[in-house]
PDB file of N, CA and C in Angstrom:
ATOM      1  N   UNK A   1      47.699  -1.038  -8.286  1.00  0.00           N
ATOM      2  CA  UNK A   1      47.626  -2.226  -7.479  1.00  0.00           C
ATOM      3  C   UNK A   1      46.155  -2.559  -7.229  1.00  0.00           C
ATOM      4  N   UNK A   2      45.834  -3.801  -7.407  1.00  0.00           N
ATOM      5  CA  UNK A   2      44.320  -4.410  -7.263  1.00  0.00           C
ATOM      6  C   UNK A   2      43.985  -4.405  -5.819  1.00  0.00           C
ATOM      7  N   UNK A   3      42.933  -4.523  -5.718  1.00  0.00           N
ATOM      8  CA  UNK A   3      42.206  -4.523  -4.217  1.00  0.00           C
ATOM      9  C   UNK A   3      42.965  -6.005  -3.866  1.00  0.00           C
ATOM     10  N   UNK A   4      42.648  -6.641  -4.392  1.00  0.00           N
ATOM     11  CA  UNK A   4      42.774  -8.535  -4.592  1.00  0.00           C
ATOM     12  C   UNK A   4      44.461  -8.437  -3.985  1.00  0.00           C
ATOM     13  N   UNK A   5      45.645  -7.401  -4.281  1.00  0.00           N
ATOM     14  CA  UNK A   5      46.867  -7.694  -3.856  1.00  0.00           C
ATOM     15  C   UNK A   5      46.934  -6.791  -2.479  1.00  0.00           C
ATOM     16  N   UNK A   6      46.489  -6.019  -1.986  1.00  0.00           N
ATOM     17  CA  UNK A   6      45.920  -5.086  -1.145  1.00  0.00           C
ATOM     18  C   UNK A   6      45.714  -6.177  -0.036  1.00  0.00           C
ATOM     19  N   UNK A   7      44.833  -6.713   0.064  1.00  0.00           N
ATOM     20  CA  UNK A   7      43.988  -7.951   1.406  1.00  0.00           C
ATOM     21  C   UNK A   7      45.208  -8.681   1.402  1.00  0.00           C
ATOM     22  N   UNK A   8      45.588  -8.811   2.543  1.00  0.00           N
ATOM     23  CA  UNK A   8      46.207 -10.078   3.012  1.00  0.00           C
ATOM     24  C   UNK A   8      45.639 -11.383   2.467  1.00  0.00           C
ATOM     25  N   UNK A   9      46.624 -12.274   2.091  1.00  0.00           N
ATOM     26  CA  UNK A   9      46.222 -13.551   1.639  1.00  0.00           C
ATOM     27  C   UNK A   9      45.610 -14.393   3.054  1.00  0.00           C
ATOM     28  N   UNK A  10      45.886 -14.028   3.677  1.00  0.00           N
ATOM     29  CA  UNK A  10      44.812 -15.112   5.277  1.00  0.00           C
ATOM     30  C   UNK A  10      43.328 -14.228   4.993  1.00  0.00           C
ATOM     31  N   UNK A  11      43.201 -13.016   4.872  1.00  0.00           N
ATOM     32  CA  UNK A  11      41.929 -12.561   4.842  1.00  0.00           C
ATOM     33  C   UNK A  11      41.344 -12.884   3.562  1.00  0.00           C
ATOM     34  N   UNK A  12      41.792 -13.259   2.558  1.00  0.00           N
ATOM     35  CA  UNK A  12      41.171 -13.452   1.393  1.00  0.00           C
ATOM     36  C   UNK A  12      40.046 -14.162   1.277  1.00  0.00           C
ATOM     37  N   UNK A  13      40.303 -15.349   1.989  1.00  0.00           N
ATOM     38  CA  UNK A  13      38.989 -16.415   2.557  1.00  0.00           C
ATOM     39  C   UNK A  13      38.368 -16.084   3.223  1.00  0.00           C
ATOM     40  N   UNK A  14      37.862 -15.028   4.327  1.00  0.00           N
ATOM     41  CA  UNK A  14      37.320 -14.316   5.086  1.00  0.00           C
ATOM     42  C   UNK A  14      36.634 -13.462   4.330  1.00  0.00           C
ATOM     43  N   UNK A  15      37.159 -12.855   3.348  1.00  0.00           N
ATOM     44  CA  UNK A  15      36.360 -11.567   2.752  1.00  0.00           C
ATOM     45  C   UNK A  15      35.671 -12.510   1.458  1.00  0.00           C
ATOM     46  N   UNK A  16      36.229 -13.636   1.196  1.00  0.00           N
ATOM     47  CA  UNK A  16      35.414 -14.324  -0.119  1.00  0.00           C
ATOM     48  C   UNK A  16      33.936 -14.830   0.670  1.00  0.00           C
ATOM     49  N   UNK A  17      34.209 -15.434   1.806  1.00  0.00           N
ATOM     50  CA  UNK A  17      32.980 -16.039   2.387  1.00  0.00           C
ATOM     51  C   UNK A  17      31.955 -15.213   3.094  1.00  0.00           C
ATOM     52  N   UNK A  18      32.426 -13.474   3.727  1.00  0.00           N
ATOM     53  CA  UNK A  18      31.734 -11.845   3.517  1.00  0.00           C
ATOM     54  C   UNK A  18      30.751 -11.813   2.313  1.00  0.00           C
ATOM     55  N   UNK A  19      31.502 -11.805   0.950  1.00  0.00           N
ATOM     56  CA  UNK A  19      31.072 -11.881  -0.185  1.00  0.00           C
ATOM     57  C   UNK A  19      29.868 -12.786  -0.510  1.00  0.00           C
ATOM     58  N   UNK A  20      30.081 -13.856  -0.251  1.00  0.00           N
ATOM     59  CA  UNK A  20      29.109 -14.820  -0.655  1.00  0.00           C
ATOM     60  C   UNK A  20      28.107 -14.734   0.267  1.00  0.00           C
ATOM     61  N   UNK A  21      27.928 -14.286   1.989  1.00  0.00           N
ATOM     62  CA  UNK A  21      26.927 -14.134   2.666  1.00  0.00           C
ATOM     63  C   UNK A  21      25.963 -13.084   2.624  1.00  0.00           C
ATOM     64  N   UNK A  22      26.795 -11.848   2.119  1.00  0.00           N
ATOM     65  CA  UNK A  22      26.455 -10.427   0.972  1.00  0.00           C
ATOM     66  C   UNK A  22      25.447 -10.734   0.143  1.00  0.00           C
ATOM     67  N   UNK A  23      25.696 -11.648  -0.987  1.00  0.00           N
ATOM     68  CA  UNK A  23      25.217 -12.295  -1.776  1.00  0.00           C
ATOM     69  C   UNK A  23      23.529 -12.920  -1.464  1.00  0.00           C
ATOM     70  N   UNK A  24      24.331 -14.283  -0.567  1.00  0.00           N
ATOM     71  CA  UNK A  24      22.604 -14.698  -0.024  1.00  0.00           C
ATOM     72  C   UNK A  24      21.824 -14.199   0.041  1.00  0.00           C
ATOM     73  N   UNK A  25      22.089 -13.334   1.499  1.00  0.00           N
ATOM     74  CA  UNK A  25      21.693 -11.888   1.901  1.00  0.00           C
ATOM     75  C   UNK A  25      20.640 -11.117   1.159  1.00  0.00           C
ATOM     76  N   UNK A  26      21.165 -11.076   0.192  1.00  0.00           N
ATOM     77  CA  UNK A  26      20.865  -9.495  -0.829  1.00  0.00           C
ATOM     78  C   UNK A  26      19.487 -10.689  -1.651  1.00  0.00           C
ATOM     79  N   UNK A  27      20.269 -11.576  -1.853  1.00  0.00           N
ATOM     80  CA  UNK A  27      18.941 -12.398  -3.229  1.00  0.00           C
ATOM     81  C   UNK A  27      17.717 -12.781  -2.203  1.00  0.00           C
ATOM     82  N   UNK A  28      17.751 -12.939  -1.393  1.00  0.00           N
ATOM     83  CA  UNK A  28      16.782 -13.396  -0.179  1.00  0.00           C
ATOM     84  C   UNK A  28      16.269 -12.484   0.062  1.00  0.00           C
ATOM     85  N   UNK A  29      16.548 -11.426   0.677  1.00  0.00           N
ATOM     86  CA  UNK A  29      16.040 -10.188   0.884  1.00  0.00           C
ATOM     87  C   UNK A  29      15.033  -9.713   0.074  1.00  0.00           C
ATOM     88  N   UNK A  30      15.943  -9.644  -1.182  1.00  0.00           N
ATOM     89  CA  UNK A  30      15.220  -8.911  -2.307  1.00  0.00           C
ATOM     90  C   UNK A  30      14.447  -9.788  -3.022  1.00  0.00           C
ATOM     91  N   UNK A  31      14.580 -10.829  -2.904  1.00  0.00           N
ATOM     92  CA  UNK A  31      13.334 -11.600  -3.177  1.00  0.00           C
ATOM     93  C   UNK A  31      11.699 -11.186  -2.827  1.00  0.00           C
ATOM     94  N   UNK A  32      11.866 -11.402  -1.435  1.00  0.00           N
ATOM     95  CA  UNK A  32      10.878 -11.068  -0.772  1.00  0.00           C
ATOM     96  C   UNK A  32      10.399  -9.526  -0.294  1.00  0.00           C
ATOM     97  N   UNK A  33      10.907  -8.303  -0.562  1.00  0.00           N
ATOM     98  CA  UNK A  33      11.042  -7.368  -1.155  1.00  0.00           C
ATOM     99  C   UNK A  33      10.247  -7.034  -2.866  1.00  0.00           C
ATOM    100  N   UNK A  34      10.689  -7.269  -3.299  1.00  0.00           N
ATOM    101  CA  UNK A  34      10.156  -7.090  -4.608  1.00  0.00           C
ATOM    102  C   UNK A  34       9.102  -8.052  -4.896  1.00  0.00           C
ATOM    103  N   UNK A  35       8.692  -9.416  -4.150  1.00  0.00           N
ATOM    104  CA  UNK A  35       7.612  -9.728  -4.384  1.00  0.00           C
ATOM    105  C   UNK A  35       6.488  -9.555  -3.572  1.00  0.00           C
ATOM    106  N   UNK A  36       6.668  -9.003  -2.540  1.00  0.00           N
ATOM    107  CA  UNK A  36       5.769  -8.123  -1.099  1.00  0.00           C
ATOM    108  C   UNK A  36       5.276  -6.982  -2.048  1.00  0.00           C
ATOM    109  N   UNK A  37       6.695  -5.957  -2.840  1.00  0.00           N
ATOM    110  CA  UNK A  37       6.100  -4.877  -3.439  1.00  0.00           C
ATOM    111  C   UNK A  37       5.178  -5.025  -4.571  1.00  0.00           C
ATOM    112  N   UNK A  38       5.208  -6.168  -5.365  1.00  0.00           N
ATOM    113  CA  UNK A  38       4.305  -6.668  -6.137  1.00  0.00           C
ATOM    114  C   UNK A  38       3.318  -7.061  -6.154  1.00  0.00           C
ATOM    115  N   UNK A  39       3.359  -7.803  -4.866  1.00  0.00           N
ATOM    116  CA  UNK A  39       1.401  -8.185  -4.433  1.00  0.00           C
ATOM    117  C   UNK A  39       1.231  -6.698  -3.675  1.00  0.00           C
ATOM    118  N   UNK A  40       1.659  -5.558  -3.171  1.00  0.00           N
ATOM    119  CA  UNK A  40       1.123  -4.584  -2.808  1.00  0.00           C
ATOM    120  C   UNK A  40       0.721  -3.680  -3.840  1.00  0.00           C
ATOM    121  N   UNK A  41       1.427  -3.643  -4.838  1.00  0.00           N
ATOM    122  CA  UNK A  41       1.213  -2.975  -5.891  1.00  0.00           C
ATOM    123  C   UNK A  41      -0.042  -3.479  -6.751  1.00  0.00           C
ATOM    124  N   UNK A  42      -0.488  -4.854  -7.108  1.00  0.00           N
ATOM    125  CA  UNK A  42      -1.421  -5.509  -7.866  1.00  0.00           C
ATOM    126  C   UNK A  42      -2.928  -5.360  -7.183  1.00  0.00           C
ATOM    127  N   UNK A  43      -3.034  -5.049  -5.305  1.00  0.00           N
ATOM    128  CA  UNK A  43      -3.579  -5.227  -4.476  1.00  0.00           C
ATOM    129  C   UNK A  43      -4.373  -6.667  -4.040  1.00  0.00           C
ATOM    130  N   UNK A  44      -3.557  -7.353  -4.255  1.00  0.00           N
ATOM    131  CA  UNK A  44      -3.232  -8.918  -3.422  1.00  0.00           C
ATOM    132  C   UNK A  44      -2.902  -9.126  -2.489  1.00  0.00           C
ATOM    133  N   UNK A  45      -2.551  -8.386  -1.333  1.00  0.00           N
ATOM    134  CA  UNK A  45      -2.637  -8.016   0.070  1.00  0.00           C
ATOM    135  C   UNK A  45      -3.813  -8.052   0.987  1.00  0.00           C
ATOM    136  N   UNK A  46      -3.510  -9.008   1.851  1.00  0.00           N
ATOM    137  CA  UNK A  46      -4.935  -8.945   3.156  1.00  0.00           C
ATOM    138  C   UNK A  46      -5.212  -7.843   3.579  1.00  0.00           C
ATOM    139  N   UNK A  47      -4.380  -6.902   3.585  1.00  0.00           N
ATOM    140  CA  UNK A  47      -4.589  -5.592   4.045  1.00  0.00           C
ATOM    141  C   UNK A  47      -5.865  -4.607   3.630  1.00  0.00           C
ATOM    142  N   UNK A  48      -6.522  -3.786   4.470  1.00  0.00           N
ATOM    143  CA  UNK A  48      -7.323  -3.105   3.823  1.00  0.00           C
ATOM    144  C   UNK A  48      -7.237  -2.464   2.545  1.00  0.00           C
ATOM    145  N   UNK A  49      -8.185  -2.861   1.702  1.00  0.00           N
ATOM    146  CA  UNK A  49      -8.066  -2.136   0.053  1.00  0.00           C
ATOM    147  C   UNK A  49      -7.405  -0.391   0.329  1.00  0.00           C
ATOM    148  N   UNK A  50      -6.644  -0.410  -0.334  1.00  0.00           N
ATOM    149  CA  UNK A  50      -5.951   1.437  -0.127  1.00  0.00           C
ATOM    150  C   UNK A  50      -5.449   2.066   1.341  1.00  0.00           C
ATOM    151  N   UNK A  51      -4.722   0.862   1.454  1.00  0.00           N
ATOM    152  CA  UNK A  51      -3.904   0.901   2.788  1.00  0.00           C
ATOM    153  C   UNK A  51      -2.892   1.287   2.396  1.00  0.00           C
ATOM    154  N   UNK A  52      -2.564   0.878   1.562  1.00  0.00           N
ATOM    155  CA  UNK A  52      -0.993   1.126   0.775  1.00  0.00           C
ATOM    156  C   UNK A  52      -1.243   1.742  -0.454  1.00  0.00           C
ATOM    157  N   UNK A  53      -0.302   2.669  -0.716  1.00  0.00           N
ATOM    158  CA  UNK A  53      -0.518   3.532  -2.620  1.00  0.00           C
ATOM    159  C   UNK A  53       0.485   2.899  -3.005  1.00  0.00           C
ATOM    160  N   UNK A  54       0.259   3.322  -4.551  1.00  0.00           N
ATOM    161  CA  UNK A  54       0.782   2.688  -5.388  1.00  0.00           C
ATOM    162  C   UNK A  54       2.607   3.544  -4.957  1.00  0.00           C
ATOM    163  N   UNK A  55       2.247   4.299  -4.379  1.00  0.00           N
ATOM    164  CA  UNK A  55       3.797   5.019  -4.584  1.00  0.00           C
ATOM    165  C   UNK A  55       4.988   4.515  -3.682  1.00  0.00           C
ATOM    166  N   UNK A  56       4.278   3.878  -2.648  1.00  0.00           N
ATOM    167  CA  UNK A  56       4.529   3.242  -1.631  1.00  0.00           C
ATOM    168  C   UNK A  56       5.058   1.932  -2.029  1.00  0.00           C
ATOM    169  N   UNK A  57       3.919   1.070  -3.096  1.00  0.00           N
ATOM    170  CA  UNK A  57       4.405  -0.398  -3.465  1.00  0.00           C
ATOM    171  C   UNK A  57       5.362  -0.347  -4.580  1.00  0.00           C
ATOM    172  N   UNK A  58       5.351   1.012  -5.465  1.00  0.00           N
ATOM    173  CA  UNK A  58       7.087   0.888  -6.083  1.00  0.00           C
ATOM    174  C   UNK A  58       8.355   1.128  -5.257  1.00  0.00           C
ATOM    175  N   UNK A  59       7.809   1.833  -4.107  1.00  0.00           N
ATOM    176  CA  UNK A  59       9.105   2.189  -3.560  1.00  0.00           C
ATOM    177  C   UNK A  59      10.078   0.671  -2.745  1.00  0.00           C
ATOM    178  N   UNK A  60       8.512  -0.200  -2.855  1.00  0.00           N
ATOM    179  CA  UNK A  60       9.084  -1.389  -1.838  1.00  0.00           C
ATOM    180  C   UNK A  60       9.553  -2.235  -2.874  1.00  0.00           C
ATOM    181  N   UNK A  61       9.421  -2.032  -4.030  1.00  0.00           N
ATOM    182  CA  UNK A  61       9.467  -3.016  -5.467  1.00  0.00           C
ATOM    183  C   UNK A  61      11.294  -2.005  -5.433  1.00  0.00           C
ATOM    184  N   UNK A  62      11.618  -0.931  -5.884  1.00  0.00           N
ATOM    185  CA  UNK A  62      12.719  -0.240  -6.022  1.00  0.00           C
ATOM    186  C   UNK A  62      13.651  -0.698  -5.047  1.00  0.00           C
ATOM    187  N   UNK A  63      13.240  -0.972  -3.738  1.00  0.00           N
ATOM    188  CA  UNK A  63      14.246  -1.286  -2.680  1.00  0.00           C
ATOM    189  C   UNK A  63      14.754  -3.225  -2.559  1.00  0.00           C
ATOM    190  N   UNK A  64      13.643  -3.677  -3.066  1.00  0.00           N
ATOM    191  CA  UNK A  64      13.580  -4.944  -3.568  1.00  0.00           C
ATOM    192  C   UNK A  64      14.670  -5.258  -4.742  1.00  0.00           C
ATOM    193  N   UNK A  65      14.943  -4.250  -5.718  1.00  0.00           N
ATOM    194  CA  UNK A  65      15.565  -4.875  -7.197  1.00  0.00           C
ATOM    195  C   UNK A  65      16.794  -4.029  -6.509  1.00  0.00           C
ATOM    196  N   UNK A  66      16.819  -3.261  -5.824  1.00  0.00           N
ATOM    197  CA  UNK A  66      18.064  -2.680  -5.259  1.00  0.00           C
ATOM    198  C   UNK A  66      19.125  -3.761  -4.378  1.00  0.00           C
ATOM    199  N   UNK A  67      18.310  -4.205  -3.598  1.00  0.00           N
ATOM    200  CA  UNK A  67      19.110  -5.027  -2.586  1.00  0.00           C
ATOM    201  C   UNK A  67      19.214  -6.407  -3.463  1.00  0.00           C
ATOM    202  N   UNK A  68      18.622  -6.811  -4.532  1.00  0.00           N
ATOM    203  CA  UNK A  68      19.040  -8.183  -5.617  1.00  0.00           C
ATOM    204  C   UNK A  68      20.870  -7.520  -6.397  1.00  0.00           C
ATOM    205  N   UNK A  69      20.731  -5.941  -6.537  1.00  0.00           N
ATOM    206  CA  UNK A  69      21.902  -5.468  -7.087  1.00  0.00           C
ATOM    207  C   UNK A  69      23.006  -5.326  -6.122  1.00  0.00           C
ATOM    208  N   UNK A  70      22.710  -5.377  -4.629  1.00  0.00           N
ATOM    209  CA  UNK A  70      23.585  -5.814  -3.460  1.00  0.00           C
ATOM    210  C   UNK A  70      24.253  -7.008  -3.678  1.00  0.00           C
ATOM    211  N   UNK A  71      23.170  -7.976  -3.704  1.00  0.00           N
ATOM    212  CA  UNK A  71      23.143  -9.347  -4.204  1.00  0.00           C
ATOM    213  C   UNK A  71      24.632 -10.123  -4.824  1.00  0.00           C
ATOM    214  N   UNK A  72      23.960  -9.018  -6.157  1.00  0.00           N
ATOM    215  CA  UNK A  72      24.700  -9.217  -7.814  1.00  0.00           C
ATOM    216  C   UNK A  72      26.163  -8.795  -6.836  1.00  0.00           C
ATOM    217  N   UNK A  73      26.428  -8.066  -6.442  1.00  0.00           N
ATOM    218  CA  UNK A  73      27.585  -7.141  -6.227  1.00  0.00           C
ATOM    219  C   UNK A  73      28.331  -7.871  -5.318  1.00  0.00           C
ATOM    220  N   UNK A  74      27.341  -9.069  -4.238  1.00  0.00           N
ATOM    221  CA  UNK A  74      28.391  -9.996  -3.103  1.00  0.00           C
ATOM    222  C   UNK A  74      28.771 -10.987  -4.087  1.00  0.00           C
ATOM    223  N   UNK A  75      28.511 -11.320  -5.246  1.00  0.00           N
ATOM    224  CA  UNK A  75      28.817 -12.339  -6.281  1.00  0.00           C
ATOM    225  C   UNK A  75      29.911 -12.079  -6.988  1.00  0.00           C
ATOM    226  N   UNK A  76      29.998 -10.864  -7.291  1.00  0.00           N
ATOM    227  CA  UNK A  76      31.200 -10.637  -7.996  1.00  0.00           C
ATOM    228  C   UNK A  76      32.106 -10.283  -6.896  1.00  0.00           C
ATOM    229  N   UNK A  77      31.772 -10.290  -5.323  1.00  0.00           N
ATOM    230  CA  UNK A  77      32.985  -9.921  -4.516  1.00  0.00           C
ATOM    231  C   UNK A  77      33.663 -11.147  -4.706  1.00  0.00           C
ATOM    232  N   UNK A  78      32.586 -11.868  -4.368  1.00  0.00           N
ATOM    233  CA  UNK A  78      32.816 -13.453  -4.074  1.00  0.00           C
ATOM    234  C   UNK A  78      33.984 -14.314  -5.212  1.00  0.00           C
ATOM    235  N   UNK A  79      33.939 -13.990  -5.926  1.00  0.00           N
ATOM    236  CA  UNK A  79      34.660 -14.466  -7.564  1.00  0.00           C
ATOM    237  C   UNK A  79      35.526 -13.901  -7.134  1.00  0.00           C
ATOM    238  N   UNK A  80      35.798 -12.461  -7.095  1.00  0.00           N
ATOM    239  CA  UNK A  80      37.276 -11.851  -7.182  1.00  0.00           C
ATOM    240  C   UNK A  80      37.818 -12.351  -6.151  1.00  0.00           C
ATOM    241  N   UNK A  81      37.497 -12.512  -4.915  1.00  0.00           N
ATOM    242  CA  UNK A  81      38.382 -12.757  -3.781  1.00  0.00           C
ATOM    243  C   UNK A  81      38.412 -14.634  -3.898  1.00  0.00           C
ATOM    244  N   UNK A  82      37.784 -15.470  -4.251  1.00  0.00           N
ATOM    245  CA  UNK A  82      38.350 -16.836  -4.664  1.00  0.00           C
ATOM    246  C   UNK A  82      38.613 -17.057  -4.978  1.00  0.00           C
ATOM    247  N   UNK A  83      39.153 -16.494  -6.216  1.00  0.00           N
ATOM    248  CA  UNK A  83      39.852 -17.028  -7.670  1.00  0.00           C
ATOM    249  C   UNK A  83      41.373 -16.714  -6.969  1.00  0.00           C
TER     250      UNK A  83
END
């Protein structure tokens, strides 16, 4: 049995529009995430030169392409529960 027959049909629209705010969420986030970790990483930051290491600006770049795969993941909630 599918998740999709599982949810009540009144919640279906509830968990599709979850999904899609998931979604926003995650691409917004990680937008700005992964491009924060990118100007920290390039050292394009107002910040004092070697304020931040490089290990530091992948980790903010990693958490950045992570939360875009949150993203990806409220998109396909979003599909399954509208269709």
């Amino acid at each position: 049995m599918a998740i999709r027959e599982q949810v009540p049909k009144p919640l279906r629209g509830p968990a599709g529009f979850a999904s899609l705010a998931v979604m926003l969420l995650g691409i917004v986030v990680g937008y700005i995430l992964t491009t924060v970790g990118l100007t920290l990483y390039f050292g394009l930051d107002p910040i004092e030169q070697g304020a931040v290491s490089t290990v530091e600006s992948i980790s903010v770049i990693a958490i950045g392409v992570g939360t875009f795969g949150l993203g990806y993941l409220g998109w396909r909630g979003f599909n399954y529960f509208a269709y």
